[in-house]
PDB file of N, CA and C in Angstrom:
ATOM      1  N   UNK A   1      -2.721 -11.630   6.725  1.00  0.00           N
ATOM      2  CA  UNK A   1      -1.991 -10.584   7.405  1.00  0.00           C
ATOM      3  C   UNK A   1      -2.084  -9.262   6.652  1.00  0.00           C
ATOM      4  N   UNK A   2      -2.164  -9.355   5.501  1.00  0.00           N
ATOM      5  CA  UNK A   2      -2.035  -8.180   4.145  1.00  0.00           C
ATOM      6  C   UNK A   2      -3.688  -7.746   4.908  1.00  0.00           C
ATOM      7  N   UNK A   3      -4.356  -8.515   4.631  1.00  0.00           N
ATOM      8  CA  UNK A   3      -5.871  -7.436   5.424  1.00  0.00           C
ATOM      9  C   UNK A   3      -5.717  -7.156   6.326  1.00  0.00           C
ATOM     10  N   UNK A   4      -5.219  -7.471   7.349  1.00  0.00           N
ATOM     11  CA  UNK A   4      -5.278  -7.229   8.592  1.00  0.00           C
ATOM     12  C   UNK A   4      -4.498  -5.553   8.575  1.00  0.00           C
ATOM     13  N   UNK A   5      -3.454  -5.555   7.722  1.00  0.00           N
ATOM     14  CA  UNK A   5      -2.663  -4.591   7.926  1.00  0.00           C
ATOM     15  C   UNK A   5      -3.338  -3.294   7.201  1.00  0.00           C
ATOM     16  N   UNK A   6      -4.621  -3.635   6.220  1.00  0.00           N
ATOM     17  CA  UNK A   6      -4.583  -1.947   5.975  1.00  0.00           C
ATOM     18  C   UNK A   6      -6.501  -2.107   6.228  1.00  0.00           C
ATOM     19  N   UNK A   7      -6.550  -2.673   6.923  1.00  0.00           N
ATOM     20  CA  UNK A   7      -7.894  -2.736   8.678  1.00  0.00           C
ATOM     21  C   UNK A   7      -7.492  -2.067   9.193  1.00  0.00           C
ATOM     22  N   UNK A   8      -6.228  -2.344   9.664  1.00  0.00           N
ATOM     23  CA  UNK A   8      -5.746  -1.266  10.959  1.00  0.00           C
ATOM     24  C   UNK A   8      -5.015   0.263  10.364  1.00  0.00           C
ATOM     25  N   UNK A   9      -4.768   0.627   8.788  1.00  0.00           N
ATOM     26  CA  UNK A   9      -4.762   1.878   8.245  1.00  0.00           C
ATOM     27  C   UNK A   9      -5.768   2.697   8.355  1.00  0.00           C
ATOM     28  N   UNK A  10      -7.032   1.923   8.344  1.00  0.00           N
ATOM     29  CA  UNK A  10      -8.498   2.470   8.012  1.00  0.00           C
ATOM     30  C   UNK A  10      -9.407   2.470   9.189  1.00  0.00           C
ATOM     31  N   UNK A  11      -8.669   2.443  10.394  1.00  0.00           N
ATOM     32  CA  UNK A  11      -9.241   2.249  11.596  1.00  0.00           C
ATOM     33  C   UNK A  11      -9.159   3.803  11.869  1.00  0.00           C
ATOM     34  N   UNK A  12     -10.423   4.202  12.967  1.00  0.00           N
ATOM     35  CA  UNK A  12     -10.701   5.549  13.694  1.00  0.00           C
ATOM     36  C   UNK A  12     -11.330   4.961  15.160  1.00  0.00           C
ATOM     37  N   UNK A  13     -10.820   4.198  16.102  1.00  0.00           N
ATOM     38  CA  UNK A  13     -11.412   3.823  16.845  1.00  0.00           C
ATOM     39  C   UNK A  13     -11.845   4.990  17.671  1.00  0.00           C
ATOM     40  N   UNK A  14     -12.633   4.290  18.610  1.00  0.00           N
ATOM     41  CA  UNK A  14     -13.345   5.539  19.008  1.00  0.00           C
ATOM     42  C   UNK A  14     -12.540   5.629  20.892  1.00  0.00           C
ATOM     43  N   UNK A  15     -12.657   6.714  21.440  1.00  0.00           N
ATOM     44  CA  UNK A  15     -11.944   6.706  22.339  1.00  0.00           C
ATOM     45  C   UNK A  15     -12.397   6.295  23.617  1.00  0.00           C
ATOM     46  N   UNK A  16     -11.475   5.539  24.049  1.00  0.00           N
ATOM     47  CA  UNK A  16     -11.548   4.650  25.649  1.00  0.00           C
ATOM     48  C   UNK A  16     -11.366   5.443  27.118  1.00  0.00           C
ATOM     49  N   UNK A  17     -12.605   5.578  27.501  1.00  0.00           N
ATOM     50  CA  UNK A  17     -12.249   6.183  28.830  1.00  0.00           C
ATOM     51  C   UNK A  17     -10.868   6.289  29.698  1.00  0.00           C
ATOM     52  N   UNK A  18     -10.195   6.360  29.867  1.00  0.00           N
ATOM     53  CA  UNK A  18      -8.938   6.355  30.569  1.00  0.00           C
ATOM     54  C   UNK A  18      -7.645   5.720  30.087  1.00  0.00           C
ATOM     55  N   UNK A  19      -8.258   5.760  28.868  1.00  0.00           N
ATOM     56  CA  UNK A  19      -6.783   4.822  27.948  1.00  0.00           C
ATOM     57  C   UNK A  19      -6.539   6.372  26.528  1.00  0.00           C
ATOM     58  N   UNK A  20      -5.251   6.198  26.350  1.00  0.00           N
ATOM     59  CA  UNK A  20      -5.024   6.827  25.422  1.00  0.00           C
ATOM     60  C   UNK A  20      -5.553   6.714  23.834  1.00  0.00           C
ATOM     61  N   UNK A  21      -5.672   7.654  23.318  1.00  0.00           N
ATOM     62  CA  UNK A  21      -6.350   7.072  22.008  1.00  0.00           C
ATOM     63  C   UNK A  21      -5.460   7.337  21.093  1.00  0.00           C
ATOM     64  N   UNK A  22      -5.440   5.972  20.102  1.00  0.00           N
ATOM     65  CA  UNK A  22      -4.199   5.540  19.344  1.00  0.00           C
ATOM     66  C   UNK A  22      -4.121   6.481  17.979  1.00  0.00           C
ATOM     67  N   UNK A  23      -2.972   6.769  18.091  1.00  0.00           N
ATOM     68  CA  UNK A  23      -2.563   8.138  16.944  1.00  0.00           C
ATOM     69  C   UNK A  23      -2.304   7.610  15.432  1.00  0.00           C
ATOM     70  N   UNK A  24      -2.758   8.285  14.679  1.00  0.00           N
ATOM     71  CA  UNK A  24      -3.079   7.793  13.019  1.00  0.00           C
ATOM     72  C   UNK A  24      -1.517   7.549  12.461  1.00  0.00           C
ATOM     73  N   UNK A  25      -0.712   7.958  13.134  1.00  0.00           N
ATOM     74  CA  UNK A  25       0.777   7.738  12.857  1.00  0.00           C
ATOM     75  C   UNK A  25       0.800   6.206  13.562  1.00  0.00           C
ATOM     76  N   UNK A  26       0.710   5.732  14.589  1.00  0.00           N
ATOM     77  CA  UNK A  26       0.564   4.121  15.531  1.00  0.00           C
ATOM     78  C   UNK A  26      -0.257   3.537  14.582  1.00  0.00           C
ATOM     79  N   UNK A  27      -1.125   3.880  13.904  1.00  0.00           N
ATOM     80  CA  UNK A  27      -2.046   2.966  13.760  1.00  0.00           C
ATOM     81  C   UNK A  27      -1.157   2.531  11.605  1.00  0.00           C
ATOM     82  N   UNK A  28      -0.819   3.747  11.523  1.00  0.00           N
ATOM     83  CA  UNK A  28       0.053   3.324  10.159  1.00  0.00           C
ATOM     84  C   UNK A  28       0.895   2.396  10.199  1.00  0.00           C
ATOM     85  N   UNK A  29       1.791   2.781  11.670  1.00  0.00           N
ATOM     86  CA  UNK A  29       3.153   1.824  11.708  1.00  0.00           C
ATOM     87  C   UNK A  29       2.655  -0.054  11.976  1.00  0.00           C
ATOM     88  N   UNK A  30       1.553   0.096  12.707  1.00  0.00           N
ATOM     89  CA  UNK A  30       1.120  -0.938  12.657  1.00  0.00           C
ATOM     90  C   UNK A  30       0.748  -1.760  11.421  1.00  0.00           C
ATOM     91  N   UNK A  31      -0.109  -1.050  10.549  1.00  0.00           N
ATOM     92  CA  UNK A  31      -0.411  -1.458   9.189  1.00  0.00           C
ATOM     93  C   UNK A  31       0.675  -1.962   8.694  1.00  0.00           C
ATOM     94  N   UNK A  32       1.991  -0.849   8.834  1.00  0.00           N
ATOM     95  CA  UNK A  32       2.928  -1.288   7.814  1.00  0.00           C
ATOM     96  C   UNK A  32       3.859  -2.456   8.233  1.00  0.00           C
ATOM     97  N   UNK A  33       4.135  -3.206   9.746  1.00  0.00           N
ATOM     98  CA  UNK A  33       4.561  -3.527   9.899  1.00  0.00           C
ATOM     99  C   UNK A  33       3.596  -5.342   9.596  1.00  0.00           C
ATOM    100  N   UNK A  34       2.254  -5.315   9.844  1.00  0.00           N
ATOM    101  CA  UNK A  34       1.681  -6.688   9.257  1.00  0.00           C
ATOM    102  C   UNK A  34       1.764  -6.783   7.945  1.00  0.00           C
ATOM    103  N   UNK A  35       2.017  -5.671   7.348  1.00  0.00           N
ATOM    104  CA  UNK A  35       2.466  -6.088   5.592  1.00  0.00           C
ATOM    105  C   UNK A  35       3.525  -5.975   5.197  1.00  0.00           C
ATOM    106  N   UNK A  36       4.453  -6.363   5.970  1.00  0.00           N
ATOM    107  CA  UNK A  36       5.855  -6.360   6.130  1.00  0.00           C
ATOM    108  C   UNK A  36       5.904  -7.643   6.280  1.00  0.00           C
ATOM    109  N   UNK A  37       5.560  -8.213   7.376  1.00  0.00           N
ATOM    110  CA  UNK A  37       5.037  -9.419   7.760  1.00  0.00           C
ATOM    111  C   UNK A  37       4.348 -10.939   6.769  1.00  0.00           C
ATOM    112  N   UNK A  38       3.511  -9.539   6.034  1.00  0.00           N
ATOM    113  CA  UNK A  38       2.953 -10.972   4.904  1.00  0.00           C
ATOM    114  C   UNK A  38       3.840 -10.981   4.012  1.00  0.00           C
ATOM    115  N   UNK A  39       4.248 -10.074   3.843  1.00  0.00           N
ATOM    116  CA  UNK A  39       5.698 -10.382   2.802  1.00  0.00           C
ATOM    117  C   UNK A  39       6.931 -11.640   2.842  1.00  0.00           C
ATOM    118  N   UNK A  40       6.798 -11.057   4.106  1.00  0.00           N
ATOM    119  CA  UNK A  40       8.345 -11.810   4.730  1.00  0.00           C
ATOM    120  C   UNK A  40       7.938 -13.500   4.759  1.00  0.00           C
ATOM    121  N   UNK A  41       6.712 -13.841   5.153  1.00  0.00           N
ATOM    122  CA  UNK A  41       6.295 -15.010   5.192  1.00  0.00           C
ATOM    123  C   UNK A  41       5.802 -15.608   3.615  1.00  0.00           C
ATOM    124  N   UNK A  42       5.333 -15.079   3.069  1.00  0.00           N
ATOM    125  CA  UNK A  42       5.434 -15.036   1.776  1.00  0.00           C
ATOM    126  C   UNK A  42       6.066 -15.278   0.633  1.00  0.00           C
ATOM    127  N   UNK A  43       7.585 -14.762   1.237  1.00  0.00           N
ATOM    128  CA  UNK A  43       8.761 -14.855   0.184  1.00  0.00           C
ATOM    129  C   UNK A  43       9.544 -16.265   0.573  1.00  0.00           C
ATOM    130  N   UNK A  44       9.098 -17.118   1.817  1.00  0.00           N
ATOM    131  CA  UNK A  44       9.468 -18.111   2.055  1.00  0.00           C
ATOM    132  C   UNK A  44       8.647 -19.879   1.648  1.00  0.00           C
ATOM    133  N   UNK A  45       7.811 -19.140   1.023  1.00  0.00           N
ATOM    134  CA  UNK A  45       6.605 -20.176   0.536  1.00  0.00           C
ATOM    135  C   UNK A  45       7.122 -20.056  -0.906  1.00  0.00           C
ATOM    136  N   UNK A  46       7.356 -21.880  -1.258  1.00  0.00           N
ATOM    137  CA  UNK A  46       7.748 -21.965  -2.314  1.00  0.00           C
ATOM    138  C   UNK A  46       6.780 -23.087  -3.067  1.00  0.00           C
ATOM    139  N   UNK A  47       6.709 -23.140  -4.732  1.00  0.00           N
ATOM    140  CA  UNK A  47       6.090 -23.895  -5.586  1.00  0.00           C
ATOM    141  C   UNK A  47       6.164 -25.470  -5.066  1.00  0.00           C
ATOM    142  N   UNK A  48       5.131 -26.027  -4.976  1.00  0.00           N
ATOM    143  CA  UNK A  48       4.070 -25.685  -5.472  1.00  0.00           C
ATOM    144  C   UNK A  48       2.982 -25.160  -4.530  1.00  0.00           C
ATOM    145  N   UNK A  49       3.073 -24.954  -3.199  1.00  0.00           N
ATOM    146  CA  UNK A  49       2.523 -23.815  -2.128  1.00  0.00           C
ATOM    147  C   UNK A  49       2.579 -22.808  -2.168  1.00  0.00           C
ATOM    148  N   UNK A  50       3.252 -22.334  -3.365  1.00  0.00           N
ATOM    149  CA  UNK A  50       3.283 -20.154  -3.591  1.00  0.00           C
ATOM    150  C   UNK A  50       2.512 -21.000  -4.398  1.00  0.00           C
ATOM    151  N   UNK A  51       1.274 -20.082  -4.966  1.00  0.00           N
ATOM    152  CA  UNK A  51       0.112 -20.108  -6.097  1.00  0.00           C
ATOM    153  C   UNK A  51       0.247 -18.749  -6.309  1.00  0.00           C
ATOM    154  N   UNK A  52      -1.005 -18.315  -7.123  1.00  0.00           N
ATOM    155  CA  UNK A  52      -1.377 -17.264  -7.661  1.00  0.00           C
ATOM    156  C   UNK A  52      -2.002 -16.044  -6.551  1.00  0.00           C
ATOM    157  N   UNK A  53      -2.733 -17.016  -5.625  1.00  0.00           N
ATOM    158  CA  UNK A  53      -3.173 -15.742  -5.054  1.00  0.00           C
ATOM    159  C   UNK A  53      -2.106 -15.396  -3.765  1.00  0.00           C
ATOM    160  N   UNK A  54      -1.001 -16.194  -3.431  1.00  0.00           N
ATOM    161  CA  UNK A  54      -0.005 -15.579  -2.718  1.00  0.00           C
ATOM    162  C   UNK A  54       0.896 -14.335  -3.774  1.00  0.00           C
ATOM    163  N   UNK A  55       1.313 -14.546  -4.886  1.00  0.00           N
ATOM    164  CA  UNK A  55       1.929 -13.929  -5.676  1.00  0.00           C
ATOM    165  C   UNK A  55       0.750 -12.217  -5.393  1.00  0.00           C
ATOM    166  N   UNK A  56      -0.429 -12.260  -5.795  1.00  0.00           N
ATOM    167  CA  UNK A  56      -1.317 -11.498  -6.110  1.00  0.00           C
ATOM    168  C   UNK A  56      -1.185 -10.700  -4.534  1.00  0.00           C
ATOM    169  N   UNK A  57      -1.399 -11.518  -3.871  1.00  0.00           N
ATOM    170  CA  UNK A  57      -1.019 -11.233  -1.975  1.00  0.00           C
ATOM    171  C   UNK A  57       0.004  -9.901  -1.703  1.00  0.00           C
ATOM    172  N   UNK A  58       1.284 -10.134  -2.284  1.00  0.00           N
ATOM    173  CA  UNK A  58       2.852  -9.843  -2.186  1.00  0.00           C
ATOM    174  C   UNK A  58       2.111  -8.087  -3.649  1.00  0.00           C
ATOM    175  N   UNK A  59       1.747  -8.440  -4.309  1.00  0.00           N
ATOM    176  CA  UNK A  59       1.654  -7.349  -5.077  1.00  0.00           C
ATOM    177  C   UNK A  59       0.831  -6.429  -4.381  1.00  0.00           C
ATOM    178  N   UNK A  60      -0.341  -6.742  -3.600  1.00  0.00           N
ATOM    179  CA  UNK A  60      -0.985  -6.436  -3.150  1.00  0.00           C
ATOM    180  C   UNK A  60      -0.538  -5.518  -1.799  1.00  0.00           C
ATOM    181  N   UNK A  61       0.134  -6.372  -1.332  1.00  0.00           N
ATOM    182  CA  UNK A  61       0.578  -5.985   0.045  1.00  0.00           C
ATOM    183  C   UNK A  61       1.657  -4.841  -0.154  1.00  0.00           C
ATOM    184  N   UNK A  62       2.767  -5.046  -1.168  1.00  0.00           N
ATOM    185  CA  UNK A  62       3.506  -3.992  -1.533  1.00  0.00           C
ATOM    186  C   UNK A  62       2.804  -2.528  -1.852  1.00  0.00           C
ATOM    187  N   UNK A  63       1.815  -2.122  -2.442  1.00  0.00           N
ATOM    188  CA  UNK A  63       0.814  -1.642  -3.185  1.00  0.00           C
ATOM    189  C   UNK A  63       0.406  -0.671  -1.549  1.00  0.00           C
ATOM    190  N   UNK A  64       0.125  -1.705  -0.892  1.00  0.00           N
ATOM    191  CA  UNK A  64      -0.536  -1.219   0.598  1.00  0.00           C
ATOM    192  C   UNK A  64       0.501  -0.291   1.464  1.00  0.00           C
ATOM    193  N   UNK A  65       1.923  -0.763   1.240  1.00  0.00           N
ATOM    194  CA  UNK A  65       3.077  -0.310   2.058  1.00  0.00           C
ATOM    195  C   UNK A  65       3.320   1.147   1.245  1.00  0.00           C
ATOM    196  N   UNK A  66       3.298   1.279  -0.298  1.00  0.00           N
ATOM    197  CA  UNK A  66       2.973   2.631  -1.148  1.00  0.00           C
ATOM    198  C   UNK A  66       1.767   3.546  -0.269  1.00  0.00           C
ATOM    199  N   UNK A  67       0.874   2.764   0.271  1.00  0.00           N
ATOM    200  CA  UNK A  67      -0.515   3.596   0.835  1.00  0.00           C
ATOM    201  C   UNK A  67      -0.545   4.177   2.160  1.00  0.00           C
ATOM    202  N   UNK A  68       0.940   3.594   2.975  1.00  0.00           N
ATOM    203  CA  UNK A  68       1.305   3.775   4.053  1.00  0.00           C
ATOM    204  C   UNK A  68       2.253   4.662   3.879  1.00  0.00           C
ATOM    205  N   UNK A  69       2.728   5.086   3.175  1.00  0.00           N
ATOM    206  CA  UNK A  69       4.052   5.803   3.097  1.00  0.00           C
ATOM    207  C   UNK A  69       3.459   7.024   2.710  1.00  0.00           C
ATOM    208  N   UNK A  70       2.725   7.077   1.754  1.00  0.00           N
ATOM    209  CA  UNK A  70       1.874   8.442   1.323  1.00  0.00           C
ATOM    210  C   UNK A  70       1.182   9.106   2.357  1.00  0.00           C
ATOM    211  N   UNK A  71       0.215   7.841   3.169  1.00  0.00           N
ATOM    212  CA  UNK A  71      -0.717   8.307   4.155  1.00  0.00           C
ATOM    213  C   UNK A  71       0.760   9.287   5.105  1.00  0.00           C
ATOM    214  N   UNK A  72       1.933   8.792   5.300  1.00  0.00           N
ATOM    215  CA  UNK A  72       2.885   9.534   6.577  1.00  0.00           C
ATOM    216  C   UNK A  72       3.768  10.622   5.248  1.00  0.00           C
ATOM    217  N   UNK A  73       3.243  10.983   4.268  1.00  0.00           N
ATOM    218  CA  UNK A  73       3.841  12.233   3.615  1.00  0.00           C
ATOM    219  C   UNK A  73       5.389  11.638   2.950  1.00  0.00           C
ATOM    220  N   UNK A  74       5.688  10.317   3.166  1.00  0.00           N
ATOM    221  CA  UNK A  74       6.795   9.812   2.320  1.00  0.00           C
ATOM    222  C   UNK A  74       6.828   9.550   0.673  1.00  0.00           C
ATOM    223  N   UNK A  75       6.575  10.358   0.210  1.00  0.00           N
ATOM    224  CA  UNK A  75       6.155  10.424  -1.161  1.00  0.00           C
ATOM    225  C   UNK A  75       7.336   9.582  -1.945  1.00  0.00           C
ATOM    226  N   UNK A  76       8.562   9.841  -1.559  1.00  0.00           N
ATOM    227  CA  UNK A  76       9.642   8.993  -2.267  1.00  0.00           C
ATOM    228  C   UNK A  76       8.948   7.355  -2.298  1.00  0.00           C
ATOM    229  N   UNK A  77       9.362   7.228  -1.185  1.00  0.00           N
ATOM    230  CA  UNK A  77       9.109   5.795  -0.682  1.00  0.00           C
ATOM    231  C   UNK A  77       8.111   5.101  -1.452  1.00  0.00           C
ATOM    232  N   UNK A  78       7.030   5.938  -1.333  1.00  0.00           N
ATOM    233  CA  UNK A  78       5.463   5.875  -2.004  1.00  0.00           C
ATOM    234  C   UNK A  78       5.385   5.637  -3.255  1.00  0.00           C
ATOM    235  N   UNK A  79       6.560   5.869  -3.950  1.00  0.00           N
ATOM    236  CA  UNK A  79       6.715   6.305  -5.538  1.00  0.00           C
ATOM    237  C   UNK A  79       7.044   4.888  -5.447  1.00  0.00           C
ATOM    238  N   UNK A  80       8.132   4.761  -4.971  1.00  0.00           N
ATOM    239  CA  UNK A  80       9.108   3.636  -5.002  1.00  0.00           C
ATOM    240  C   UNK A  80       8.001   1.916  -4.597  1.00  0.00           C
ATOM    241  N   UNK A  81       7.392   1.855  -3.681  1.00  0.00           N
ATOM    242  CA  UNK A  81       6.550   0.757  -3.398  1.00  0.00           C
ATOM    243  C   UNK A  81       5.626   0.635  -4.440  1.00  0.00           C
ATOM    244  N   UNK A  82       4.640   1.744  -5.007  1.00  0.00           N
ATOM    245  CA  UNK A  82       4.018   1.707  -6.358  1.00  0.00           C
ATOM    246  C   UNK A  82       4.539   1.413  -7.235  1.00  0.00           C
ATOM    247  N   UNK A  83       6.186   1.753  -7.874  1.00  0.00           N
ATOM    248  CA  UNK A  83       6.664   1.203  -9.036  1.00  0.00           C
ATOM    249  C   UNK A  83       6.693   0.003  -8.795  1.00  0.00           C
ATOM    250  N   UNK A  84       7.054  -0.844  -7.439  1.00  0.00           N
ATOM    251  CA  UNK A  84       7.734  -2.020  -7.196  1.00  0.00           C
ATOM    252  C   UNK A  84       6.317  -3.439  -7.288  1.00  0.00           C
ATOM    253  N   UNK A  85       5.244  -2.221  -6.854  1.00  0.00           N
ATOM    254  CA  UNK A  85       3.912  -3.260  -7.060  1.00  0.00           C
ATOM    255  C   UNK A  85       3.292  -3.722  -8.514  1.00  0.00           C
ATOM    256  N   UNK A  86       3.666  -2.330  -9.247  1.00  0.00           N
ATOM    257  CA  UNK A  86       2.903  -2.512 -10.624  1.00  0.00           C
ATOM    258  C   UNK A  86       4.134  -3.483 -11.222  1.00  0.00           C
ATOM    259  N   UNK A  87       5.472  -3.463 -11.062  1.00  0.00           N
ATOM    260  CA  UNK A  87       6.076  -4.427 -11.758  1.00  0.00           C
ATOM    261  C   UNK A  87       5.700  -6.065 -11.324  1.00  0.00           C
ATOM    262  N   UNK A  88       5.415  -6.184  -9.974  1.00  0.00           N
ATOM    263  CA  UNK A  88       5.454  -7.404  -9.734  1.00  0.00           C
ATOM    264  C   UNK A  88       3.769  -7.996 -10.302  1.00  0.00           C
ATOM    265  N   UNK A  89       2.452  -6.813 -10.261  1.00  0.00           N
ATOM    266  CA  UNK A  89       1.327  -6.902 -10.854  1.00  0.00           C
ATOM    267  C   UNK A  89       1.810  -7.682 -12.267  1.00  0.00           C
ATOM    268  N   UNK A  90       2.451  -6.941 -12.971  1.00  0.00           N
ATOM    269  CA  UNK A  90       2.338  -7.398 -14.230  1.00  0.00           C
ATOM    270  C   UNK A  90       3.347  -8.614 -14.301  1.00  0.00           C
ATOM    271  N   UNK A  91       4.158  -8.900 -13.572  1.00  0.00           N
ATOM    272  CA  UNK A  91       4.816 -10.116 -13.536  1.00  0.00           C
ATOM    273  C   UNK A  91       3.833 -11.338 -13.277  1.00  0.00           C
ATOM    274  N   UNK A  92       3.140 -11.203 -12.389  1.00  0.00           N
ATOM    275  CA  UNK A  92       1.717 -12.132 -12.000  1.00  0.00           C
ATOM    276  C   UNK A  92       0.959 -12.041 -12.863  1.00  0.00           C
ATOM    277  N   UNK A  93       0.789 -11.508 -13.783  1.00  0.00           N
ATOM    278  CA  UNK A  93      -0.831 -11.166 -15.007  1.00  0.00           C
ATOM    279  C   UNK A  93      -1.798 -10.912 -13.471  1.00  0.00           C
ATOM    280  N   UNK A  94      -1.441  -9.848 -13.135  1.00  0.00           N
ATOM    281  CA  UNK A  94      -2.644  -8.832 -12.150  1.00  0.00           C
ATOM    282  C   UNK A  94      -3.118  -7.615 -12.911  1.00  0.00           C
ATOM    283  N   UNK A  95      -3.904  -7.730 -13.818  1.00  0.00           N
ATOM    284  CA  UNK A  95      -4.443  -6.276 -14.674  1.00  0.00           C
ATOM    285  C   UNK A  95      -4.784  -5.374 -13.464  1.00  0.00           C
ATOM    286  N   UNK A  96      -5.607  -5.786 -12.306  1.00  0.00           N
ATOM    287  CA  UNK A  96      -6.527  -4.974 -11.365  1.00  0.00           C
ATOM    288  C   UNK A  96      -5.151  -4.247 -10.829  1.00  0.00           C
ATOM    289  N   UNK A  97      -4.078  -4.973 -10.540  1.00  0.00           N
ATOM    290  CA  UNK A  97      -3.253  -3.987 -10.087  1.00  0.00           C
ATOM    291  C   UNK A  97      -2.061  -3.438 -10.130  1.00  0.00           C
ATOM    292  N   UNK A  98      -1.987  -3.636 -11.491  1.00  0.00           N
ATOM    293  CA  UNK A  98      -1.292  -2.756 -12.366  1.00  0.00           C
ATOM    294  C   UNK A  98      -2.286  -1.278 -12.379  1.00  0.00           C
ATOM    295  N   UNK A  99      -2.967  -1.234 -12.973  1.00  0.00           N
ATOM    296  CA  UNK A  99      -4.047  -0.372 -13.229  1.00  0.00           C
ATOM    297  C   UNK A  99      -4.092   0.618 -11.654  1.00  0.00           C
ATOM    298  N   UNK A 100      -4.190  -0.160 -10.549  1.00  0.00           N
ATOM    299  CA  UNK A 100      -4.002   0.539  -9.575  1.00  0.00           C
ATOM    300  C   UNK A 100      -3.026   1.551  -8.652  1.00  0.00           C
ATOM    301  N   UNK A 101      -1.885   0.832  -9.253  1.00  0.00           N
ATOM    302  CA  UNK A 101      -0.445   1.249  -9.081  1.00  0.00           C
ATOM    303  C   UNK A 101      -0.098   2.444  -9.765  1.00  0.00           C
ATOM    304  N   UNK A 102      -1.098   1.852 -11.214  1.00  0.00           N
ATOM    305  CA  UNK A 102      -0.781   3.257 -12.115  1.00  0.00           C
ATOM    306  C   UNK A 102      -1.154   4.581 -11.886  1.00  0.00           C
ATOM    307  N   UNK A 103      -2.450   4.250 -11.358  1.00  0.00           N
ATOM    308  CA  UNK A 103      -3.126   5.177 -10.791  1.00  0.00           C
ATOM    309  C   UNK A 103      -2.703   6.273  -9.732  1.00  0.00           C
ATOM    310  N   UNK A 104      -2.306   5.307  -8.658  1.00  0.00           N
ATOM    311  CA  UNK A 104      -1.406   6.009  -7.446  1.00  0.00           C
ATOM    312  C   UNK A 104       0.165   6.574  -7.812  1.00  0.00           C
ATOM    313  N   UNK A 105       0.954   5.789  -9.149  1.00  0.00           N
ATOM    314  CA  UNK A 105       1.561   6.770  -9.163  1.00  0.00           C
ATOM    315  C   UNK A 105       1.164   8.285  -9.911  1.00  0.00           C
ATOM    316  N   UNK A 106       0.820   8.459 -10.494  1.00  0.00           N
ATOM    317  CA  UNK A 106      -0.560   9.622 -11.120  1.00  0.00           C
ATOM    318  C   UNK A 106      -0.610  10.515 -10.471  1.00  0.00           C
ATOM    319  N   UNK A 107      -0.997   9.424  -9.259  1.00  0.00           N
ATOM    320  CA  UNK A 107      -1.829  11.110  -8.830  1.00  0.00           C
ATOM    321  C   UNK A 107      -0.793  11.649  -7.461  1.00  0.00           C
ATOM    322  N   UNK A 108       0.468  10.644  -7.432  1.00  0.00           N
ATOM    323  CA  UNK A 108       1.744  11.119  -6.839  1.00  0.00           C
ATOM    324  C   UNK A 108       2.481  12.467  -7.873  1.00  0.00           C
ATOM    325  N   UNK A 109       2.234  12.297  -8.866  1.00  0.00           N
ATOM    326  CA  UNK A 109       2.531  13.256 -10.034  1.00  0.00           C
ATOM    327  C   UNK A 109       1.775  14.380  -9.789  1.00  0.00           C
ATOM    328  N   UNK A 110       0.963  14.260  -9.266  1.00  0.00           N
ATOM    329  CA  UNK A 110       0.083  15.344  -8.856  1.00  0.00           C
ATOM    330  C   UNK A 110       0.693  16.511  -7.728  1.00  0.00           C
ATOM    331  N   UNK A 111       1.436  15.555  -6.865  1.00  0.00           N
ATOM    332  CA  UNK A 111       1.387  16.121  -5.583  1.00  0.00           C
ATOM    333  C   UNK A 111       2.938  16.650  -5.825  1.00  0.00           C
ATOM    334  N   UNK A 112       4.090  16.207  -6.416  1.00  0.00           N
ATOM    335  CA  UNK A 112       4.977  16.821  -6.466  1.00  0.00           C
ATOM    336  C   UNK A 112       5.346  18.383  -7.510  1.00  0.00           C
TER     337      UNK A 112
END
């Protein structure tokens, strides 16, 4: 679900004859709401069926909801999902995304 949801961040479909074409704001809320989704299903999977790469999943997916919030100019929020990913990164031993988190908050430092 976590891919699925930032597929549809990174989507530009192309436009349909007589159908409306879906607005980069629709296509966020969508993102954010399947990684909302893998979360929620996620946090209900318990040991020994939570493993590593669900944990890695949930960091991941949080990380993505930071990428959604920035992409709609919510920079708070954005701050806030990045701190919340790199803690749970390093709670998992996720170097890749810690490192990534760090990054995005950075260059949130940038923008304020």
């Amino acid at each position: 679900m976590n891919n699925l949801s930032i597929s549809l961040a990174q989507q530009d479909p192309p436009q349909v004859a007589g159908q409306p074409r879906a607005s980069r704001s629709a296509l966020i809320a969508n993102a954010r709401a399947w990684a909302i989704k893998a979360m929620a299903i996620a946090a209900k999977i318990q040991p020994p069926e939570r493993n590593e790469e669900c944990d890695v999943g949930c960091a991941v997916a949080t990380h993505n909801l930071g990428e959604f919030a920035e992409m709609d100019g919510d920079l708070a929020e954005a701050r806030r999902r990045y701190e919340e990913a790199k803690e749970l990164a390093q709670a998992v031993g996720f170097p890749e995304g810690v490192a990534n988190a760090a990054a995005a908050l950075q260059r949130l430092g940038s923008k304020t």
